[in-house]
C-alpha atoms as a PDB file:
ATOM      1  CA  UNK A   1     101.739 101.262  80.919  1.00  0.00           C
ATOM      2  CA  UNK A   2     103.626 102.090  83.827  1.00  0.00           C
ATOM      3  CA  UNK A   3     105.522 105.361  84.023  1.00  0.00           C
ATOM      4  CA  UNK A   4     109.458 105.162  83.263  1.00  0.00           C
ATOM      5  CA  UNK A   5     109.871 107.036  86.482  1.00  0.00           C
ATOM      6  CA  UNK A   6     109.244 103.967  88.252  1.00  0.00           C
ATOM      7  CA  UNK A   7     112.741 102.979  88.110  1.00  0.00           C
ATOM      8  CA  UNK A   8     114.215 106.399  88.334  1.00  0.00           C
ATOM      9  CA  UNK A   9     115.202 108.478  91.118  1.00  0.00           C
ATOM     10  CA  UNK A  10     112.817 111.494  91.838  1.00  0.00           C
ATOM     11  CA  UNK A  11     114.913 114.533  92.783  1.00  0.00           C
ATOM     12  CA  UNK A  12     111.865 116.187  93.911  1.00  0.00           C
ATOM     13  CA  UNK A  13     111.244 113.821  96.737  1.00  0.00           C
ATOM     14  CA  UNK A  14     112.924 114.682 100.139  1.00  0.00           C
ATOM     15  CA  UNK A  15     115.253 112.396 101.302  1.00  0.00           C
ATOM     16  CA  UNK A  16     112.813 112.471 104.618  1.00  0.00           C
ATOM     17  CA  UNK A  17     109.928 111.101 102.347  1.00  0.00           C
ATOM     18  CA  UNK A  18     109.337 107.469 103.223  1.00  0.00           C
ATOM     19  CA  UNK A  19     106.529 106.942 100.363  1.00  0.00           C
ATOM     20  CA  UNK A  20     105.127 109.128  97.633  1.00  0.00           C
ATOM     21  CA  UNK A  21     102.690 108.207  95.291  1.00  0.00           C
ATOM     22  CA  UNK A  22     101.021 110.018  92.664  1.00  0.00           C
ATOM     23  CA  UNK A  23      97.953 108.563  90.731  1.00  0.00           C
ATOM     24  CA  UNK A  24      98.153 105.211  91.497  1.00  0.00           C
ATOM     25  CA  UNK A  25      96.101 102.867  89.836  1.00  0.00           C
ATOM     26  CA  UNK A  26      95.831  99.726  89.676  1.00  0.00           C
ATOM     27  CA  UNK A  27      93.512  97.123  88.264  1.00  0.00           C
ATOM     28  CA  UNK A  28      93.641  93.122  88.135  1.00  0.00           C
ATOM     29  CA  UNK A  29      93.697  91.062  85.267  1.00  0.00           C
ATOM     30  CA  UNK A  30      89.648  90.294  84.550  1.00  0.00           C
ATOM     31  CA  UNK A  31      88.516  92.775  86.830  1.00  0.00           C
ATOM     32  CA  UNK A  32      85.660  95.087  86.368  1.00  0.00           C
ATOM     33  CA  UNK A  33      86.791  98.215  88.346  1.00  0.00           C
ATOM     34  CA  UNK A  34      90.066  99.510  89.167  1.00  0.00           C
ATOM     35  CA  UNK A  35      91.510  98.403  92.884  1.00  0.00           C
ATOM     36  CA  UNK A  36      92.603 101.746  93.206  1.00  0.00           C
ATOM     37  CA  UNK A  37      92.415 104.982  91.214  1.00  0.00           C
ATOM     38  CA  UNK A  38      94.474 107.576  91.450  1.00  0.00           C
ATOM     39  CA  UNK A  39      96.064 107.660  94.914  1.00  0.00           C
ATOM     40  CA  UNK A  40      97.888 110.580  95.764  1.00  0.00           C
ATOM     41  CA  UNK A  41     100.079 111.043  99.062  1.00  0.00           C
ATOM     42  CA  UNK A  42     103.455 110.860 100.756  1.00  0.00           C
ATOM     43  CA  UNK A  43     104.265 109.882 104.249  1.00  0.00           C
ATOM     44  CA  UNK A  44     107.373 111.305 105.808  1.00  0.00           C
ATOM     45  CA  UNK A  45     109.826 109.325 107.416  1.00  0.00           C
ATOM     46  CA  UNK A  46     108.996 108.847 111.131  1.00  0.00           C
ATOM     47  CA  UNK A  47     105.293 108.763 110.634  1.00  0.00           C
ATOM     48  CA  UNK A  48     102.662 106.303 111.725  1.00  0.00           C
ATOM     49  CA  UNK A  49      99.835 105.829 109.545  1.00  0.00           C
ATOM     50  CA  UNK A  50      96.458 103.878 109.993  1.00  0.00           C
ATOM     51  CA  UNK A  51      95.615 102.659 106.706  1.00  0.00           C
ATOM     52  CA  UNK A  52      91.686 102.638 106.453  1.00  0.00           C
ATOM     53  CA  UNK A  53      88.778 101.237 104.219  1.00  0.00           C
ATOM     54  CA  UNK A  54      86.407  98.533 104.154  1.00  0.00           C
ATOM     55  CA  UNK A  55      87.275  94.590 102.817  1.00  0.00           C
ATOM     56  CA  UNK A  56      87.792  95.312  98.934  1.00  0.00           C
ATOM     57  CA  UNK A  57      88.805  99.148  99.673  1.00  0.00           C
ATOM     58  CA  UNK A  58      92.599  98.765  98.238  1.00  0.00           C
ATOM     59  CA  UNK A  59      94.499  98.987 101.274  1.00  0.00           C
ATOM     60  CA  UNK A  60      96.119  95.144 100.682  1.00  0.00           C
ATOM     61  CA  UNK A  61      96.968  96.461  97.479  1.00  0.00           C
ATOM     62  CA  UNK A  62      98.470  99.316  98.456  1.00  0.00           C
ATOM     63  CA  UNK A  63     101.046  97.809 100.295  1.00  0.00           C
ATOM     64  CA  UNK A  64     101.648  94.768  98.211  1.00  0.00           C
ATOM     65  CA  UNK A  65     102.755  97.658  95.529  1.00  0.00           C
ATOM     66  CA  UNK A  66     104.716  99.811  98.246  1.00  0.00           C
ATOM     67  CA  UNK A  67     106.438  96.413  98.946  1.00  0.00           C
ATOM     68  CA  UNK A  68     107.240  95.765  95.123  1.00  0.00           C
ATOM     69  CA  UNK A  69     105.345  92.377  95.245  1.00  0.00           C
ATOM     70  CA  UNK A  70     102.865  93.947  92.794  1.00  0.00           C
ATOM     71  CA  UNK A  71     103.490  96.284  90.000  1.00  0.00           C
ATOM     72  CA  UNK A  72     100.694  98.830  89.701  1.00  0.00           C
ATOM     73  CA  UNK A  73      98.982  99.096  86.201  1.00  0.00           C
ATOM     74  CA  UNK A  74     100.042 103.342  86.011  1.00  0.00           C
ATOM     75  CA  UNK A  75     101.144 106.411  88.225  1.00  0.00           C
ATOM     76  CA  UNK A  76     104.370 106.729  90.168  1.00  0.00           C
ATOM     77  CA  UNK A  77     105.491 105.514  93.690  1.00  0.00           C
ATOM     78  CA  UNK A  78     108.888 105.556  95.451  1.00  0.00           C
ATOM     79  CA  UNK A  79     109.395 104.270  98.493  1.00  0.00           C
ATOM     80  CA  UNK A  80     112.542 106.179 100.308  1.00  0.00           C
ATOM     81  CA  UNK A  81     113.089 108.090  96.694  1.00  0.00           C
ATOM     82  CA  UNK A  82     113.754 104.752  94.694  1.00  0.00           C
ATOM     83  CA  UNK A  83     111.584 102.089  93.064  1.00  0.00           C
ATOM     84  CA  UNK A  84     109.743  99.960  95.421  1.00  0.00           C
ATOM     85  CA  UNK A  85     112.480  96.702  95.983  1.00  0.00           C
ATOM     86  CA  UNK A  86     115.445  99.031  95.147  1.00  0.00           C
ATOM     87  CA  UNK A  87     116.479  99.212  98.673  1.00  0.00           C
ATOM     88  CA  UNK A  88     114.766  95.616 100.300  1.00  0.00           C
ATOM     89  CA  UNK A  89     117.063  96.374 103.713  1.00  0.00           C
ATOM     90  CA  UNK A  90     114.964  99.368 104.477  1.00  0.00           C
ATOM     91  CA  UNK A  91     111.467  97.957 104.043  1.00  0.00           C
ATOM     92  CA  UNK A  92     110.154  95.228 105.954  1.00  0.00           C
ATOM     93  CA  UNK A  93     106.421  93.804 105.280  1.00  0.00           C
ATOM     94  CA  UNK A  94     104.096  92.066 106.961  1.00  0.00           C
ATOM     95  CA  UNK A  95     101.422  90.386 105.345  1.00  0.00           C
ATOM     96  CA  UNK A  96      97.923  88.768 106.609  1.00  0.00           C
ATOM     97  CA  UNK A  97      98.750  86.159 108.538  1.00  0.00           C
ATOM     98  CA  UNK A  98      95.855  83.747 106.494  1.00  0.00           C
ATOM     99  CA  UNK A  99      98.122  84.598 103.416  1.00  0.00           C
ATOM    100  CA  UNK A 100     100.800  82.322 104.890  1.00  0.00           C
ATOM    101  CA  UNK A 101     101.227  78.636 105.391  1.00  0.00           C
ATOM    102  CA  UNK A 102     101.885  77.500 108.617  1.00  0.00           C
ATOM    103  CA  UNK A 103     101.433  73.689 107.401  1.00  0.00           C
ATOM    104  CA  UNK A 104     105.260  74.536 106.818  1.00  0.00           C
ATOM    105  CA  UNK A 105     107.310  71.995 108.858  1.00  0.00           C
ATOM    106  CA  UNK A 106     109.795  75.023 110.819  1.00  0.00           C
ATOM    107  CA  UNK A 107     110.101  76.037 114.094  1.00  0.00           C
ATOM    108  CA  UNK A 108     109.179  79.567 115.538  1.00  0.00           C
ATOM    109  CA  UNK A 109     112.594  80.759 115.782  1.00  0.00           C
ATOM    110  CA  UNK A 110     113.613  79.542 112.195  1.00  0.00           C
ATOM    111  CA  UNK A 111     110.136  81.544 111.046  1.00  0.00           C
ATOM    112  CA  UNK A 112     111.608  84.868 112.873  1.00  0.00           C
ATOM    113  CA  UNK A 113     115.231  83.837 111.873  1.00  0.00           C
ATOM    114  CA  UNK A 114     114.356  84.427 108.021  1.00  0.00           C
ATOM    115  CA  UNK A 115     113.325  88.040 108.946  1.00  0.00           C
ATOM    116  CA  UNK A 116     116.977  88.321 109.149  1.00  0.00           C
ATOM    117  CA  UNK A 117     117.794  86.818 105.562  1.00  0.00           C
ATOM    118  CA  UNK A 118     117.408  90.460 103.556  1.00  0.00           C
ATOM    119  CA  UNK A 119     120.623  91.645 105.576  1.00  0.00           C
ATOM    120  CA  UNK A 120     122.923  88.461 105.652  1.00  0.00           C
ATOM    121  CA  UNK A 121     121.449  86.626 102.304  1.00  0.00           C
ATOM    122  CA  UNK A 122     119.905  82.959 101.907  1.00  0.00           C
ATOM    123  CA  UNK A 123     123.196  80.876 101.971  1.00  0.00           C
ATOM    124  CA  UNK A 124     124.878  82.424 105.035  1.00  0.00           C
ATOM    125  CA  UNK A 125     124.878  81.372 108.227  1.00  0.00           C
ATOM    126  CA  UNK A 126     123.432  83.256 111.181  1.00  0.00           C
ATOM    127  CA  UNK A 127     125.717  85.321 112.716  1.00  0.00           C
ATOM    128  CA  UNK A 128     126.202  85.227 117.030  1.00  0.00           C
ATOM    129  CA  UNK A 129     124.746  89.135 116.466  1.00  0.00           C
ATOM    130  CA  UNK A 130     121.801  87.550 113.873  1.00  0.00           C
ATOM    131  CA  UNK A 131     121.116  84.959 116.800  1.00  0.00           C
ATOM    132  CA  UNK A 132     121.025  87.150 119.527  1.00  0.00           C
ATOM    133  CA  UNK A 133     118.941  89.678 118.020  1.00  0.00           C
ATOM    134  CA  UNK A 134     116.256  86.513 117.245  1.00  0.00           C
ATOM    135  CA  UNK A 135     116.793  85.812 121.012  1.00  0.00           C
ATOM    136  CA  UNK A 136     116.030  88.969 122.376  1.00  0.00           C
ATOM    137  CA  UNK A 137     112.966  89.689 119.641  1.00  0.00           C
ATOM    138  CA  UNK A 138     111.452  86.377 120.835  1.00  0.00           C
ATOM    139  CA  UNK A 139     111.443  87.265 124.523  1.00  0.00           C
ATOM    140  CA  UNK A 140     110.462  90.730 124.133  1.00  0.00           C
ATOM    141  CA  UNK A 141     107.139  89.313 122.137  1.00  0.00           C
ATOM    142  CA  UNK A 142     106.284  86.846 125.015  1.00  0.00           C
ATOM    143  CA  UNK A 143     107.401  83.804 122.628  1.00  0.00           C
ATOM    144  CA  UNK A 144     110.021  82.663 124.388  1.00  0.00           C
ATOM    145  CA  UNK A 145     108.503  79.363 125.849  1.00  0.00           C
ATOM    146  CA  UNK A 146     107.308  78.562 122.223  1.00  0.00           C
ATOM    147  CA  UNK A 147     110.276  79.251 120.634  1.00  0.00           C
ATOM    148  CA  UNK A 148     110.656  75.372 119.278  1.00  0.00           C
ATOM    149  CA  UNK A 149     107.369  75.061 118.985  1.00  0.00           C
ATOM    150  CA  UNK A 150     106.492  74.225 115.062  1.00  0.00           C
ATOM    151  CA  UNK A 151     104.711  77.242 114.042  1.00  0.00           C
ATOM    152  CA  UNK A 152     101.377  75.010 112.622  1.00  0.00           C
ATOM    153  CA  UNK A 153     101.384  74.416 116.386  1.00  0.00           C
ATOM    154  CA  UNK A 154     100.699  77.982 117.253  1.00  0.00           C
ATOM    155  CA  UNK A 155      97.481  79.886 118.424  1.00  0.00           C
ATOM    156  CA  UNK A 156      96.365  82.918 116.074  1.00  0.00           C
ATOM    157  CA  UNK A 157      97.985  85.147 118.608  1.00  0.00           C
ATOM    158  CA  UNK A 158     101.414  83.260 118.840  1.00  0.00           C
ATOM    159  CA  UNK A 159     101.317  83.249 115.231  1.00  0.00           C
ATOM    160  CA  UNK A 160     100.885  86.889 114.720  1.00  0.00           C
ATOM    161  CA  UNK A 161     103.403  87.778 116.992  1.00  0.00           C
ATOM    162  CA  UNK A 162     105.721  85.615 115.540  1.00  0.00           C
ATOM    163  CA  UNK A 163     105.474  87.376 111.822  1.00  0.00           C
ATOM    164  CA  UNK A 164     106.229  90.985 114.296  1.00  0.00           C
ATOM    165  CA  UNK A 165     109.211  89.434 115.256  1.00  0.00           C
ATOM    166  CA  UNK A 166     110.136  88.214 112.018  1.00  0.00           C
ATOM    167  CA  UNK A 167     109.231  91.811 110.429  1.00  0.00           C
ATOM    168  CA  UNK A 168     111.511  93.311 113.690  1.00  0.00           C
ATOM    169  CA  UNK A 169     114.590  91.155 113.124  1.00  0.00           C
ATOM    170  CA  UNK A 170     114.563  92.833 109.822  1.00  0.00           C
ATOM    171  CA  UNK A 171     115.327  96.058 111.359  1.00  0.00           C
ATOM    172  CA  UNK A 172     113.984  97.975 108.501  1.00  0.00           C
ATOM    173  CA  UNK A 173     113.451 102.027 108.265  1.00  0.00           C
ATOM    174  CA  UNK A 174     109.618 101.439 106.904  1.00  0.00           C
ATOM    175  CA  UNK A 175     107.343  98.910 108.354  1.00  0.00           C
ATOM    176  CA  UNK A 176     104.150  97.726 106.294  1.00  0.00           C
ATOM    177  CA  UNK A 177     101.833  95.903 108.429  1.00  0.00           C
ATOM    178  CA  UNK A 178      98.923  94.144 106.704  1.00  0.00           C
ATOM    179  CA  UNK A 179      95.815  93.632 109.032  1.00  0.00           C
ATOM    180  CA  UNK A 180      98.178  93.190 112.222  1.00  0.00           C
ATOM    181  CA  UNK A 181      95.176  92.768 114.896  1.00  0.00           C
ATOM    182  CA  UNK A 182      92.989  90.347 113.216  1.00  0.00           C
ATOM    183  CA  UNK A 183      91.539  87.881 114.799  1.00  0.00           C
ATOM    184  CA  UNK A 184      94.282  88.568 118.041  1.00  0.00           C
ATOM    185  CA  UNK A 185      93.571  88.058 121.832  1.00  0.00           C
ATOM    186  CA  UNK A 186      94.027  91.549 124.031  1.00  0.00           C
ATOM    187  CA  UNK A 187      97.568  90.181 125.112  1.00  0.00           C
ATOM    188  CA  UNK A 188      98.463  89.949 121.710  1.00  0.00           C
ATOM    189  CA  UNK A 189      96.890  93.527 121.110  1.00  0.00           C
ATOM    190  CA  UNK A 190      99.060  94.980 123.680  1.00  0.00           C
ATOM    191  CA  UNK A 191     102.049  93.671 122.863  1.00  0.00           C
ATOM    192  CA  UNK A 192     101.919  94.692 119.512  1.00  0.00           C
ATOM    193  CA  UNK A 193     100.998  97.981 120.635  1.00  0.00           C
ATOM    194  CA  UNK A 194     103.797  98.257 122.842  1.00  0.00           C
ATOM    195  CA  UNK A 195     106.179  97.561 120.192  1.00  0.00           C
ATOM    196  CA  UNK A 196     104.737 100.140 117.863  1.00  0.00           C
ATOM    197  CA  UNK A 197     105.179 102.678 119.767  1.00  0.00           C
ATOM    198  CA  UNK A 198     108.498 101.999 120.678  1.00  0.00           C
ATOM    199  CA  UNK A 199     109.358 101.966 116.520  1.00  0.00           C
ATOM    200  CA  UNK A 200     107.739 105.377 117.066  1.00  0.00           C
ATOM    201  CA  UNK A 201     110.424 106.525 119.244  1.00  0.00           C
ATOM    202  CA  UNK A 202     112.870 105.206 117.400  1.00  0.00           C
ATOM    203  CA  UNK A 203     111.593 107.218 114.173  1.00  0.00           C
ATOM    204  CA  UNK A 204     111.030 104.032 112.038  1.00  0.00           C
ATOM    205  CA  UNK A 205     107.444 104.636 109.745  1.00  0.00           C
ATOM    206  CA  UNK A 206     104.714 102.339 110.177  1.00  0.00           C
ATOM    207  CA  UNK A 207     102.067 102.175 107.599  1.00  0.00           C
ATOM    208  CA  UNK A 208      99.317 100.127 109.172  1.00  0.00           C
ATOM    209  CA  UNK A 209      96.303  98.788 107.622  1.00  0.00           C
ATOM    210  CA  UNK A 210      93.123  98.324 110.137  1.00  0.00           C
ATOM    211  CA  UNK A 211      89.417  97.820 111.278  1.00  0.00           C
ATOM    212  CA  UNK A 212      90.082  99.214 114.491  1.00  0.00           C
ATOM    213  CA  UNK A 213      91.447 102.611 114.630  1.00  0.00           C
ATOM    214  CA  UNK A 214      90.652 102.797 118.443  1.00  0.00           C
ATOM    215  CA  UNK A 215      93.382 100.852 118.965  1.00  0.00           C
ATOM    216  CA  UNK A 216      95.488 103.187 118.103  1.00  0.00           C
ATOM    217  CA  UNK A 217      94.966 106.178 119.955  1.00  0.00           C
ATOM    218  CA  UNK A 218      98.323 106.380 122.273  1.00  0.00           C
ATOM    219  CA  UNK A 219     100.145 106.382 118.971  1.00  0.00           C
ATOM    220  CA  UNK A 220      98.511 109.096 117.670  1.00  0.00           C
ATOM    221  CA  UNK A 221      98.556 108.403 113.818  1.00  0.00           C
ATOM    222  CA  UNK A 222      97.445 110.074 110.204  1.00  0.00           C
ATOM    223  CA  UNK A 223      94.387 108.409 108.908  1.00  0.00           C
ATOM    224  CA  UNK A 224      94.206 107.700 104.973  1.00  0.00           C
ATOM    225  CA  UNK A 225      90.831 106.488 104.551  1.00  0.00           C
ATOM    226  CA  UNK A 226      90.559 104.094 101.055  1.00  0.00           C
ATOM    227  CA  UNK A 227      86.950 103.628  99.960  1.00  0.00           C
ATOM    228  CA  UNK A 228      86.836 101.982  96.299  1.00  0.00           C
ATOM    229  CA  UNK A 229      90.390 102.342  95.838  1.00  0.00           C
ATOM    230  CA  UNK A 230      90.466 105.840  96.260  1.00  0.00           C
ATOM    231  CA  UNK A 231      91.514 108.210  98.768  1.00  0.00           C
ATOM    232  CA  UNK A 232      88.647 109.524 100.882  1.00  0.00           C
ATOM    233  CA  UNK A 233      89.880 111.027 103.684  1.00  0.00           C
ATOM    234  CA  UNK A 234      93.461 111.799 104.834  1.00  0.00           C
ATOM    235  CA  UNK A 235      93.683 113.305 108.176  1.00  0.00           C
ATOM    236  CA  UNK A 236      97.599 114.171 107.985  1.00  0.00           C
ATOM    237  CA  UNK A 237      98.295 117.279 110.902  1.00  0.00           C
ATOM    238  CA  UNK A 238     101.349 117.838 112.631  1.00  0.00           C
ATOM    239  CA  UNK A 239      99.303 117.215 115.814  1.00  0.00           C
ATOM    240  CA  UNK A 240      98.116 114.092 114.623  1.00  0.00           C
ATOM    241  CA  UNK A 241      94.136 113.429 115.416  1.00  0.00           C
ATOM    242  CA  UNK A 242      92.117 110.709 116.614  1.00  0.00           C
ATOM    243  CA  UNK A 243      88.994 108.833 114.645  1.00  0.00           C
ATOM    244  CA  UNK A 244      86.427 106.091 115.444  1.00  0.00           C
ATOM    245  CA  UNK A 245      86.563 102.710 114.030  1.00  0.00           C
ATOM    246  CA  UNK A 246      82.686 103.076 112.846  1.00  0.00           C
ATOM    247  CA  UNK A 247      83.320 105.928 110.401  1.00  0.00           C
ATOM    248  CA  UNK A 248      84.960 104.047 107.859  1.00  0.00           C
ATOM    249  CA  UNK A 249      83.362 100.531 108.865  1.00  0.00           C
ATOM    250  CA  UNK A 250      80.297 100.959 105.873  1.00  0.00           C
END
């Protein structure tokens, strides 16, 4: 079972810990193997971190647990010293954009305008600040021109920029970003490039989960390679470091 420290504050974690884990493990219902085992290690706030492994490695299910969506089978994890869900406005995720249907019959902005529902609840109303902040998110992500465009209308790109902007108008201290350059054009790639490294500068952690470390390099992130669910390499340095795509591709 799950440690009782799940719902407990941990005075030993620093109030500039985003995430800690220790011996995370998790396994499905039916499955053979664990989907991970074990994992051990805490990101500071202000981080960025490319979150490595091949297809099967654990890294969706890492962040489906830092998210709360999942409840791992034993260990302990807090995300900003609580529970994962205790504090919802500081965590924004973003999940693979194939887990989503975009048969639903809403516009673009009303897909980013729900990025804004953890702050202001289901039932209100967007406020003039809630709208303008959608406004401005839209534009900055070259959306602006498919703004009422229904989003089952949208190319791959268009509809991976538009779950940024939804994650963005959240405004969140963490940012967990499932898979983010799938299947993307290179205007796509830059501008969600350019907008990670401006949550850099504004301190906000990213925990990013990849194929393509290269595209990374201006931001300069930790590396926590997953391979079988476990933790195989974890490149954390003050400095930061750089890494090829191809070593953790196998």
């Amino acid at each position: 079972m799950f440690s009782s420290g799940y719902s407990q504050q941990i005075p030993t974690v620093s109030t500039g810990t985003a995430v800690y884990c220790s011996k995370l493990t998790h396994r499905y219902n039916s499955a053979d193997r664990d989907a991970l085992s074990e994992v051990t290690f805490q990101v500071s706030a202000g981080e960025v971190v490319a979150l490595l492994g091949h297809n099967g490695a654990g890294k969706t299910t890492l962040l489906k647990i830092l998210a709360g969506s999942l409840v791992p089978s034993s260990g302990k994890v807090y995300v900003w010293g609580t529970a994962p869900r205790q504090q919802p406005r500081r965590v924004a995720y973003l999940a693979q954009r194939s887990a989503l249907r975009w048969d639903f019959p809403i516009s673009l902005r009303e897909l980013v305008a729900t990025g804004t529902f953890v702050r202001r609840g289901w039932f209100r109303g967007l406020s003039r600040e809630d709208r303008n902040l959608v406004e401005r998110t839209i534009r900055a992500l070259g959306l602006a021109s498919f703004a009422h465009r229904p989003i089952s209308a949208l190319s791959g790109g268009q509809q991976q920029r538009a779950l940024l902007a939804r994650a963005l108008v959240h405004d969140a201290d963490l940012f967990l970003l499932d898979e983010p350059f799938t299947a993307v054009d290179e205007e796509t790639c830059q501008i969600l490039l350019a907008q990670f490294a401006q949550l850099k500068n504004q301190n906000r952690t990213l925990i990013i989960t990849t194929h393509n470390c290269d595209a990374f390099e201006a931001l300069r992130p930790r590396k926590i390679v997953l391979r079988d669910g476990k933790v195989e390499v974890d490149t954390f340095s003050p400095q930061g470091s750089y890494c090829k795509a191809d070593h953790v591709a196998g």
